[in-house]
PDB file of N, CA and C in Angstrom:
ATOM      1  N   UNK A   1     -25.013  18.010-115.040  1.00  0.00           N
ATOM      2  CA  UNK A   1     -25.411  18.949-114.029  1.00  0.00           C
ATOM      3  C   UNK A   1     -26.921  18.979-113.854  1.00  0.00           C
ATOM      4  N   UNK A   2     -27.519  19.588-112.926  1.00  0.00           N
ATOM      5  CA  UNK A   2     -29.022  20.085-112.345  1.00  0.00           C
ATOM      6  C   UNK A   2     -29.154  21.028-113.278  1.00  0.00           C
ATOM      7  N   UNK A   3     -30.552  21.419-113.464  1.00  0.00           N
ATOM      8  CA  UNK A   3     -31.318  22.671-113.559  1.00  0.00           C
ATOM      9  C   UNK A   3     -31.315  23.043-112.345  1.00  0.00           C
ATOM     10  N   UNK A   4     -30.645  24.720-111.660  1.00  0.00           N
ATOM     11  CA  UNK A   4     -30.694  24.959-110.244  1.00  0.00           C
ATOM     12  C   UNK A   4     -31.015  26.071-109.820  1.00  0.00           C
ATOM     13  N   UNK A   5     -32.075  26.443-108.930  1.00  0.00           N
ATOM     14  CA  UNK A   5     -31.879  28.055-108.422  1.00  0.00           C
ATOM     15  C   UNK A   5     -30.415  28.159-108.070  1.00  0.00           C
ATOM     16  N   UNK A   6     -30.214  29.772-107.997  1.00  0.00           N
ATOM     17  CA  UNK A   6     -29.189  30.426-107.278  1.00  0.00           C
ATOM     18  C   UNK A   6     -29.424  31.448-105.909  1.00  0.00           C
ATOM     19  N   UNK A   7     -29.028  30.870-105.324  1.00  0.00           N
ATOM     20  CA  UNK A   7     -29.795  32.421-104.446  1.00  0.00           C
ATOM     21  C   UNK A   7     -28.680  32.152-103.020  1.00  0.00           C
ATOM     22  N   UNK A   8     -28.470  34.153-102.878  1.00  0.00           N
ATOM     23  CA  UNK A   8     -27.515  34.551-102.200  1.00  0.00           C
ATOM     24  C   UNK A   8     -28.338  34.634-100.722  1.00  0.00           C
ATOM     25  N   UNK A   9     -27.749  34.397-100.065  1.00  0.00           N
ATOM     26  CA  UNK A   9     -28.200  34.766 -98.407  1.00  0.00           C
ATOM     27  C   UNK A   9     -27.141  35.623 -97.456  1.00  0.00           C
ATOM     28  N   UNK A  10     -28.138  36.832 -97.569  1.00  0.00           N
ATOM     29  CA  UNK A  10     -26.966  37.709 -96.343  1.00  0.00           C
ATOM     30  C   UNK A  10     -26.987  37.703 -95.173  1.00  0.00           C
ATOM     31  N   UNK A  11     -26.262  38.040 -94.347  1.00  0.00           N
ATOM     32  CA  UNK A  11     -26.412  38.152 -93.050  1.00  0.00           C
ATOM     33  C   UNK A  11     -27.137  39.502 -92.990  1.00  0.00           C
ATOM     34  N   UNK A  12     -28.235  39.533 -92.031  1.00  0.00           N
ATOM     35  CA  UNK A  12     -29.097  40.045 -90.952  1.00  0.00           C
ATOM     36  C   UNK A  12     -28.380  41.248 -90.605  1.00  0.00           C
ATOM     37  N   UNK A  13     -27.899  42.178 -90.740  1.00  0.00           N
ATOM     38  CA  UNK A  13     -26.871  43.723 -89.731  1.00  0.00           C
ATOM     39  C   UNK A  13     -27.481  43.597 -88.622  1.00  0.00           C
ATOM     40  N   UNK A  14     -26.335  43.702 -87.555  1.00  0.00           N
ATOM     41  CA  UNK A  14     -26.020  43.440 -86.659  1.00  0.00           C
ATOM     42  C   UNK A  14     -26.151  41.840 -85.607  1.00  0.00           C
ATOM     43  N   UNK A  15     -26.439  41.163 -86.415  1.00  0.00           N
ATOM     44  CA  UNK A  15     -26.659  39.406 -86.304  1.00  0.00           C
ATOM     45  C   UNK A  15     -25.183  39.275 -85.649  1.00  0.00           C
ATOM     46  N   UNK A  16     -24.642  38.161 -84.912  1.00  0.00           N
ATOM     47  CA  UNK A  16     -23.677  37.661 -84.851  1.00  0.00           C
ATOM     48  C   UNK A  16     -23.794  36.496 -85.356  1.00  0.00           C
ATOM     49  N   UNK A  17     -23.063  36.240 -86.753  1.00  0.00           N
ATOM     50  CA  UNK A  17     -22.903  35.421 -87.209  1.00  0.00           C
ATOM     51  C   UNK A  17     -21.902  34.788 -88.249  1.00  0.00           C
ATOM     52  N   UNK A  18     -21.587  33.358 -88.305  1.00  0.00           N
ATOM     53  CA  UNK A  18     -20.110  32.910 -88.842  1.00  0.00           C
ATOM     54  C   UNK A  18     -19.457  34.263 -90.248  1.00  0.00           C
ATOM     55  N   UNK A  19     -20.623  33.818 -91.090  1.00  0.00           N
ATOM     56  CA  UNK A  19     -20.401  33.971 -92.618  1.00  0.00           C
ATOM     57  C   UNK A  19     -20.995  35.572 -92.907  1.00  0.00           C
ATOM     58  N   UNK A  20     -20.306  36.060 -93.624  1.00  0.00           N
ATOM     59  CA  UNK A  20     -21.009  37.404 -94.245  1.00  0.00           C
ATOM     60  C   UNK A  20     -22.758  36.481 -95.417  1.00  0.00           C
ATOM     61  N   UNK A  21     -22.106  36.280 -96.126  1.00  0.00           N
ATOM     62  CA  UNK A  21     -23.204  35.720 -96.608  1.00  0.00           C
ATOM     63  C   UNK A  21     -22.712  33.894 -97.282  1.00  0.00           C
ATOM     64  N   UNK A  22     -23.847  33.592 -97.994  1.00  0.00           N
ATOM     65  CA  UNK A  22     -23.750  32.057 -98.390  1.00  0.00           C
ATOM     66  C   UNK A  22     -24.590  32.054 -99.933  1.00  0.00           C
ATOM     67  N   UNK A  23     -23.566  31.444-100.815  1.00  0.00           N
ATOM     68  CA  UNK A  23     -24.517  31.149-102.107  1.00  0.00           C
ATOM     69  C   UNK A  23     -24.611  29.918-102.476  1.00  0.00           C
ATOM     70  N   UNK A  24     -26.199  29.426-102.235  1.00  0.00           N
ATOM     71  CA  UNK A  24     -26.450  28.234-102.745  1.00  0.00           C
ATOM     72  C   UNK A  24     -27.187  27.982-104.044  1.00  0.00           C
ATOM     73  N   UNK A  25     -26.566  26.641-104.674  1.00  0.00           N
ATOM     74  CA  UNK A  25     -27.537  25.916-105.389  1.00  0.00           C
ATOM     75  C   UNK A  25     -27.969  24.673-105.331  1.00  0.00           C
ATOM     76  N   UNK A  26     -29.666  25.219-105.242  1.00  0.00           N
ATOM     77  CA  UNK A  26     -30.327  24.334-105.397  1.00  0.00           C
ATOM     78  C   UNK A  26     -31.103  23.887-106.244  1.00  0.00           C
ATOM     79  N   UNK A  27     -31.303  22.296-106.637  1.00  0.00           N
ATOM     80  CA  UNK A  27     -32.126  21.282-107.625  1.00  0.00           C
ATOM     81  C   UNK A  27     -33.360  21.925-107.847  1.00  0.00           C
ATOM     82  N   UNK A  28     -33.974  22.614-108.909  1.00  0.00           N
ATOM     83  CA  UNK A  28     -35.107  23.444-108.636  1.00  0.00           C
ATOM     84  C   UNK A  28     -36.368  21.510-108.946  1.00  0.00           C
ATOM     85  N   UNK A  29     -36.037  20.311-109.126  1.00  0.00           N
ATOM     86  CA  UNK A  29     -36.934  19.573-109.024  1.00  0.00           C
ATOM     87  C   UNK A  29     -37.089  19.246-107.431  1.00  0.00           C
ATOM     88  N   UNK A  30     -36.578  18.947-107.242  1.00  0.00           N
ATOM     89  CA  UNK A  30     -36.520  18.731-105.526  1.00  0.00           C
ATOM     90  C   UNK A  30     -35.786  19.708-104.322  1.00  0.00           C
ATOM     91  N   UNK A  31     -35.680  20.708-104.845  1.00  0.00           N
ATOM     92  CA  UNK A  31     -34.975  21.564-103.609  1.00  0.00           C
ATOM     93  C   UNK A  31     -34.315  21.132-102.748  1.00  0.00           C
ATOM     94  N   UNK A  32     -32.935  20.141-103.167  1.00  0.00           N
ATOM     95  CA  UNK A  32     -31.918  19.618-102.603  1.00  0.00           C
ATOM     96  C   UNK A  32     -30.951  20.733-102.916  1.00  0.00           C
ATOM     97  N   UNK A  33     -29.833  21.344-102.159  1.00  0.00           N
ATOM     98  CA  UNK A  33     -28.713  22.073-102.113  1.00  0.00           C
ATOM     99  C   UNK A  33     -27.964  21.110-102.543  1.00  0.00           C
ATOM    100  N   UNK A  34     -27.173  21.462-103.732  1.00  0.00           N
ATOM    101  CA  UNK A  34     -26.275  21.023-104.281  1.00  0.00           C
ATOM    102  C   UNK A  34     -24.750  21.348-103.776  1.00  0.00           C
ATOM    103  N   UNK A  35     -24.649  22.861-103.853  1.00  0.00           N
ATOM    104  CA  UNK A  35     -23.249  23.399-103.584  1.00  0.00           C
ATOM    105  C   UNK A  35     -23.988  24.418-102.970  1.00  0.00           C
ATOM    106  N   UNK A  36     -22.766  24.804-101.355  1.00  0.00           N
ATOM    107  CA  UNK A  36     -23.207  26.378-100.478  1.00  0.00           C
ATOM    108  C   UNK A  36     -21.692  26.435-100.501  1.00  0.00           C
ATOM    109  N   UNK A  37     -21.532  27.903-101.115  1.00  0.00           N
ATOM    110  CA  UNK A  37     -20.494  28.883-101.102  1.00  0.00           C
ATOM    111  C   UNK A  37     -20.756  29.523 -99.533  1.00  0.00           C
ATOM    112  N   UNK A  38     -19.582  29.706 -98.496  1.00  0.00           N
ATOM    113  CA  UNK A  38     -19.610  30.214 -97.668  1.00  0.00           C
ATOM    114  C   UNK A  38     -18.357  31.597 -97.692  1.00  0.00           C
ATOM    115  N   UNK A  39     -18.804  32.621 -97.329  1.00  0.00           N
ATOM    116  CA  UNK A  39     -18.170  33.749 -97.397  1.00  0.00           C
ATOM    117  C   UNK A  39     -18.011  34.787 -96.154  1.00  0.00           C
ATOM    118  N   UNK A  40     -16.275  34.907 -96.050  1.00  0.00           N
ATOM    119  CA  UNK A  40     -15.965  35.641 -94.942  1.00  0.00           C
ATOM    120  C   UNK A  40     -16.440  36.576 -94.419  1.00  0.00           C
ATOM    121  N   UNK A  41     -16.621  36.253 -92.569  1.00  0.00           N
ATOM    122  CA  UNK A  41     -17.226  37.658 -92.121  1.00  0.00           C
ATOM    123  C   UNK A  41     -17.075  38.911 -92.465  1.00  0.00           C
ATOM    124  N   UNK A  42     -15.866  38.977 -92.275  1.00  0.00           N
ATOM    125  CA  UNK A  42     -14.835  40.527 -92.699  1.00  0.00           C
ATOM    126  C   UNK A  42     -15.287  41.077 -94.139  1.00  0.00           C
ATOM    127  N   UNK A  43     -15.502  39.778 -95.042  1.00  0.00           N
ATOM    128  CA  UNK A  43     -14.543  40.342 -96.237  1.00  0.00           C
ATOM    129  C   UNK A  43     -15.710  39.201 -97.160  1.00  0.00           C
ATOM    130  N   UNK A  44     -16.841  39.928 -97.811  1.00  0.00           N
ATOM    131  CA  UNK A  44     -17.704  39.230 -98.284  1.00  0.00           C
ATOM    132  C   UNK A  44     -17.346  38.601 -99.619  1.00  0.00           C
ATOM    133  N   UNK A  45     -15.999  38.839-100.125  1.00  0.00           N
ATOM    134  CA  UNK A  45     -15.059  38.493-101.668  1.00  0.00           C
ATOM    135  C   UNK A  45     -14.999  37.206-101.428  1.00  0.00           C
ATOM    136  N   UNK A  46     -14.273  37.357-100.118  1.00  0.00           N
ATOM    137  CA  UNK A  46     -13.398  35.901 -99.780  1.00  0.00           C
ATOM    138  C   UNK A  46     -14.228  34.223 -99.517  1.00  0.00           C
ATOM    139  N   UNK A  47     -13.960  33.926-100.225  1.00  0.00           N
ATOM    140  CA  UNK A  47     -14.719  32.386-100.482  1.00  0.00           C
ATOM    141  C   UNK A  47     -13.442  31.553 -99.190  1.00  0.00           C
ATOM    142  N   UNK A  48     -14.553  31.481 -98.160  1.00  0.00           N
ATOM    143  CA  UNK A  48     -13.944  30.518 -97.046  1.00  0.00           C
ATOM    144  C   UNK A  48     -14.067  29.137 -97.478  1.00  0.00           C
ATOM    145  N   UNK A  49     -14.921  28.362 -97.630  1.00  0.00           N
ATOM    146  CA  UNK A  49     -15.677  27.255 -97.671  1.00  0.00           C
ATOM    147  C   UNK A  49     -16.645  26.832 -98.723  1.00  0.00           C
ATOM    148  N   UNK A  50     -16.469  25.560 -99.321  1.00  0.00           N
ATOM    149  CA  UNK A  50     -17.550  25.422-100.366  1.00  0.00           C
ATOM    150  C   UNK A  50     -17.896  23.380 -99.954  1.00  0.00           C
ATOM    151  N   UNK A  51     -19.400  23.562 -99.779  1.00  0.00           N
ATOM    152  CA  UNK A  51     -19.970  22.305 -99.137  1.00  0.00           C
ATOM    153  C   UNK A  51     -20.495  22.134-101.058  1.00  0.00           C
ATOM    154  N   UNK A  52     -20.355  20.254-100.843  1.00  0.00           N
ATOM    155  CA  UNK A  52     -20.943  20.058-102.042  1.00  0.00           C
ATOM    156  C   UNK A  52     -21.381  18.876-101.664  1.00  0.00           C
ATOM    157  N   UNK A  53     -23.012  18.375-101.831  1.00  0.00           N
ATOM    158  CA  UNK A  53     -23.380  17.229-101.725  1.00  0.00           C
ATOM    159  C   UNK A  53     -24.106  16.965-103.448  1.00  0.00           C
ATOM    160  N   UNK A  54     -23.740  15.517-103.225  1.00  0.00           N
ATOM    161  CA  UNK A  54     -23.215  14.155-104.550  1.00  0.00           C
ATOM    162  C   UNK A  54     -24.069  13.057-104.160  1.00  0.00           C
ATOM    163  N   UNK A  55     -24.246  12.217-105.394  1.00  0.00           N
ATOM    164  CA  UNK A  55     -24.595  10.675-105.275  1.00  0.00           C
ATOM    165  C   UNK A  55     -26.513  10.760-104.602  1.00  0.00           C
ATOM    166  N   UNK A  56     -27.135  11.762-105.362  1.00  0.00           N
ATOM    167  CA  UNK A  56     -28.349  11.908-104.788  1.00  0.00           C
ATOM    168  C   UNK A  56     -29.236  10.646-105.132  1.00  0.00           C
ATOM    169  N   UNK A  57     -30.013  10.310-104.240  1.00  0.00           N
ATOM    170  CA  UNK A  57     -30.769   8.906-104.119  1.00  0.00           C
ATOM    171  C   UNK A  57     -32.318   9.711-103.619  1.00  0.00           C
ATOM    172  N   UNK A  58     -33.496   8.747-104.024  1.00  0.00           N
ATOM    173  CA  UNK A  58     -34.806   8.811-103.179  1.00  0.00           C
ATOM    174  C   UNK A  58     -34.842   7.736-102.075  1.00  0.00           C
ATOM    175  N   UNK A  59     -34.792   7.902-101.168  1.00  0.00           N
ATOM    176  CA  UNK A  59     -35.006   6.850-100.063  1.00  0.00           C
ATOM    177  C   UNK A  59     -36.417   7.442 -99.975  1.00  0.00           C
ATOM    178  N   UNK A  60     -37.225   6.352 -99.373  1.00  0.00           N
ATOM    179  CA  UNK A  60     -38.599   6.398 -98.895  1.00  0.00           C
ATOM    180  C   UNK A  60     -39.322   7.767 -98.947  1.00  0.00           C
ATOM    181  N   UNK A  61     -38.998   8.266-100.754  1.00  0.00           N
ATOM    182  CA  UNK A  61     -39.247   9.494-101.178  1.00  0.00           C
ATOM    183  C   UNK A  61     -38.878  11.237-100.952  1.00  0.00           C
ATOM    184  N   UNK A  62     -37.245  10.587-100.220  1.00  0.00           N
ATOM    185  CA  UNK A  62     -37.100  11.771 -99.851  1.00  0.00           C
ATOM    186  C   UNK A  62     -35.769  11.809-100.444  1.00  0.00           C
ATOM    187  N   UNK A  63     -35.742  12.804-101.357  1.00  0.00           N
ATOM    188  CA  UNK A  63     -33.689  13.140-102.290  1.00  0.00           C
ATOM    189  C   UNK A  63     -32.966  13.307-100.976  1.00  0.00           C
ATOM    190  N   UNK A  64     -32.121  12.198-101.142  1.00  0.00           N
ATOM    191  CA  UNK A  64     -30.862  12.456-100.044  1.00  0.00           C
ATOM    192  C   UNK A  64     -29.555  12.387-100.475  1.00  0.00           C
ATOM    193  N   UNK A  65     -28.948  13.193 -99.606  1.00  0.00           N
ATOM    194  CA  UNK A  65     -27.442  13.328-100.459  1.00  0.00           C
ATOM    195  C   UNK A  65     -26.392  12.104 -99.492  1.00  0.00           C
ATOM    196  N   UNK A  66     -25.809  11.213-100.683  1.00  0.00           N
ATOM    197  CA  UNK A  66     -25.188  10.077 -99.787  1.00  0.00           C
ATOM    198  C   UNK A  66     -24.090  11.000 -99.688  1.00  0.00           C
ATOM    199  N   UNK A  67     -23.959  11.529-100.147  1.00  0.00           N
ATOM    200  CA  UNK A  67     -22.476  12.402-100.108  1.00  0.00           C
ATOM    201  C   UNK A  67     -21.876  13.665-100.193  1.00  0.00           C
ATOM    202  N   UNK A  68     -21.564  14.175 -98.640  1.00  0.00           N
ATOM    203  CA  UNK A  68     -20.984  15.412 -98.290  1.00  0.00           C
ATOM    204  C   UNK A  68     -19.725  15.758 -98.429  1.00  0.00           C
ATOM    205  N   UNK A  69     -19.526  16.723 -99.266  1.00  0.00           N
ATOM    206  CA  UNK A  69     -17.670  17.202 -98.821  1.00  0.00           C
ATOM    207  C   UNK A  69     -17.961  18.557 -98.466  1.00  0.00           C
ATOM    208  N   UNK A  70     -16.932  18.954 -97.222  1.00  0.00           N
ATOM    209  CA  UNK A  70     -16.861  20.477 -97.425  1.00  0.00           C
ATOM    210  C   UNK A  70     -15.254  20.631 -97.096  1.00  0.00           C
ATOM    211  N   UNK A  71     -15.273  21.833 -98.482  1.00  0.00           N
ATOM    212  CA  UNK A  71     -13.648  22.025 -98.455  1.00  0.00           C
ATOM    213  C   UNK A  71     -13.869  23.258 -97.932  1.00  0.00           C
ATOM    214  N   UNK A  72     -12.740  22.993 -97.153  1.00  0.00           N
ATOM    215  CA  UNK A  72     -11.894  24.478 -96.187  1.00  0.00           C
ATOM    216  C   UNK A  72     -11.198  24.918 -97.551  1.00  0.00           C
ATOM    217  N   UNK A  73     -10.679  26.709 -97.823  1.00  0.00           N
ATOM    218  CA  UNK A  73     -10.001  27.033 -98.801  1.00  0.00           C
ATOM    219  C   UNK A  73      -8.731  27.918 -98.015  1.00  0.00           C
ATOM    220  N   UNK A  74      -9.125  27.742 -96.573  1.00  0.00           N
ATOM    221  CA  UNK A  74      -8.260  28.303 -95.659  1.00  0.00           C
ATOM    222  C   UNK A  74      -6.908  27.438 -95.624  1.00  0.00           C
ATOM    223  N   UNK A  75      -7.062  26.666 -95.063  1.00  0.00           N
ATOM    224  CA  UNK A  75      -6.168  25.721 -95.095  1.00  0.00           C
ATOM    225  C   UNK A  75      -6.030  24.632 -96.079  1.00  0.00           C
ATOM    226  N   UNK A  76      -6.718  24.680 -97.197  1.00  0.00           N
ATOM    227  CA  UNK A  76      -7.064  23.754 -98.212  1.00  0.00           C
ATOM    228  C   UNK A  76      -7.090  21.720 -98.013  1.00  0.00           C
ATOM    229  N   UNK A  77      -7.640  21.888 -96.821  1.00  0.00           N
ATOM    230  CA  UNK A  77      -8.089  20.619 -96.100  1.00  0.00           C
ATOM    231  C   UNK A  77     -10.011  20.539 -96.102  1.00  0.00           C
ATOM    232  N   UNK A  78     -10.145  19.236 -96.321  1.00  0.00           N
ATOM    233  CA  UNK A  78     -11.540  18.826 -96.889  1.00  0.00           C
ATOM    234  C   UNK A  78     -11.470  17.610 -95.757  1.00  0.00           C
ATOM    235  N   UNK A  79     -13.297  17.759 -95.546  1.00  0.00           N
ATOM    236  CA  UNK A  79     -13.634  16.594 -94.745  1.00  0.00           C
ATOM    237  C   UNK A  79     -15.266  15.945 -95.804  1.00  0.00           C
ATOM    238  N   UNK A  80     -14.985  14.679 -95.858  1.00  0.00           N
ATOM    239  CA  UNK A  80     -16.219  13.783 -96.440  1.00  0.00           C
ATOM    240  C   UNK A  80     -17.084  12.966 -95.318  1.00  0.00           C
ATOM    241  N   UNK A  81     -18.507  13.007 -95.537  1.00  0.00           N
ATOM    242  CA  UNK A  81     -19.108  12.203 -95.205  1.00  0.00           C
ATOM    243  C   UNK A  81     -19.903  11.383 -96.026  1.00  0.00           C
ATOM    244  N   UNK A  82     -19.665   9.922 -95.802  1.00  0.00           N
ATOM    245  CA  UNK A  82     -20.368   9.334 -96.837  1.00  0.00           C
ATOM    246  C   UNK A  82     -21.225   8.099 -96.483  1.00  0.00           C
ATOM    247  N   UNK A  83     -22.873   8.254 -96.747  1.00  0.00           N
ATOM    248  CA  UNK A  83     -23.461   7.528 -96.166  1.00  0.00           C
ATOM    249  C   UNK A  83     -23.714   6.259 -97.069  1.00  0.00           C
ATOM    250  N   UNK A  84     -23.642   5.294 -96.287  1.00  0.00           N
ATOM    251  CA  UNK A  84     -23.946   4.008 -96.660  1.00  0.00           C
ATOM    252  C   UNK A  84     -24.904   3.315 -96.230  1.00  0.00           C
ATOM    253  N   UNK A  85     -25.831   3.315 -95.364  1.00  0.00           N
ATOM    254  CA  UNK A  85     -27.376   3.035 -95.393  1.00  0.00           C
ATOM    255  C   UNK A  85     -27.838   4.363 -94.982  1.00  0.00           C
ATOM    256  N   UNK A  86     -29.395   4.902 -94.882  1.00  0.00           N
ATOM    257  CA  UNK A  86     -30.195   6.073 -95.031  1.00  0.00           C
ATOM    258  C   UNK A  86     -31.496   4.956 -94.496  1.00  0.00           C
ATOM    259  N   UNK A  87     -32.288   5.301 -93.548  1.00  0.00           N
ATOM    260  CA  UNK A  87     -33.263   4.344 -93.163  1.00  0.00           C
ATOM    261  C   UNK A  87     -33.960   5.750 -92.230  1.00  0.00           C
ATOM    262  N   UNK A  88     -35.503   6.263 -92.866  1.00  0.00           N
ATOM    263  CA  UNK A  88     -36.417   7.333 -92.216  1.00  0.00           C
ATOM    264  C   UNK A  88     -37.631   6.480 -91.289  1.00  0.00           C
ATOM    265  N   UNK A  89     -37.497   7.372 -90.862  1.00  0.00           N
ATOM    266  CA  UNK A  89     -38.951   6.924 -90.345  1.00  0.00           C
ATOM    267  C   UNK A  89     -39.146   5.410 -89.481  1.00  0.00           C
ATOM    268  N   UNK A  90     -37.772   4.988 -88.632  1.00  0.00           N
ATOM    269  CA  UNK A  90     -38.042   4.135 -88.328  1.00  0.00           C
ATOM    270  C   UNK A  90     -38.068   3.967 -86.459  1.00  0.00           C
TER     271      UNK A  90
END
């Protein structure tokens, strides 16, 4: 595992917005988000969604995550993205 901050993010009162709040962690060496907990509007208990990016690389000095999942816990269906070249600055 990382050494990682934790830190909760609420929604704004009266914001319109998806999530009641979101808890991420992030790499406290590079401030890459590791895992964001996403949590129901209604119902700030309820863990909707959990994004987890994997397989961290430096490309042309910048931590990138080759690899996204975010699982739905609604329907317990997951979608991946997984990168296979990363090219900045060009």
């Amino acid at each position: 595992g990382y050494d990682c901050y934790k830190l909760e993010l609420t929604r704004k009162p009266g914001t319109d917005v998806s999530y009641s709040r979101m808890i991420m962690w992030i790499i406290k060496e590079n401030f890459v988000p590791v895992v964001i907990d996403y949590y129901d509007e209604d119902d700030p208990a309820l863990q909707e969604k959990r994004l987890v990016e994997s397989d961290i690389r430096v490309i042309d000095n910048i931590p990138t995550a080759m690899k996204v999942v975010m699982h739905n816990k609604n329907n317990n269906t997951q979608t991946e993205l997984e990168l296979l070249e990363v090219r900045y600055n060009i």
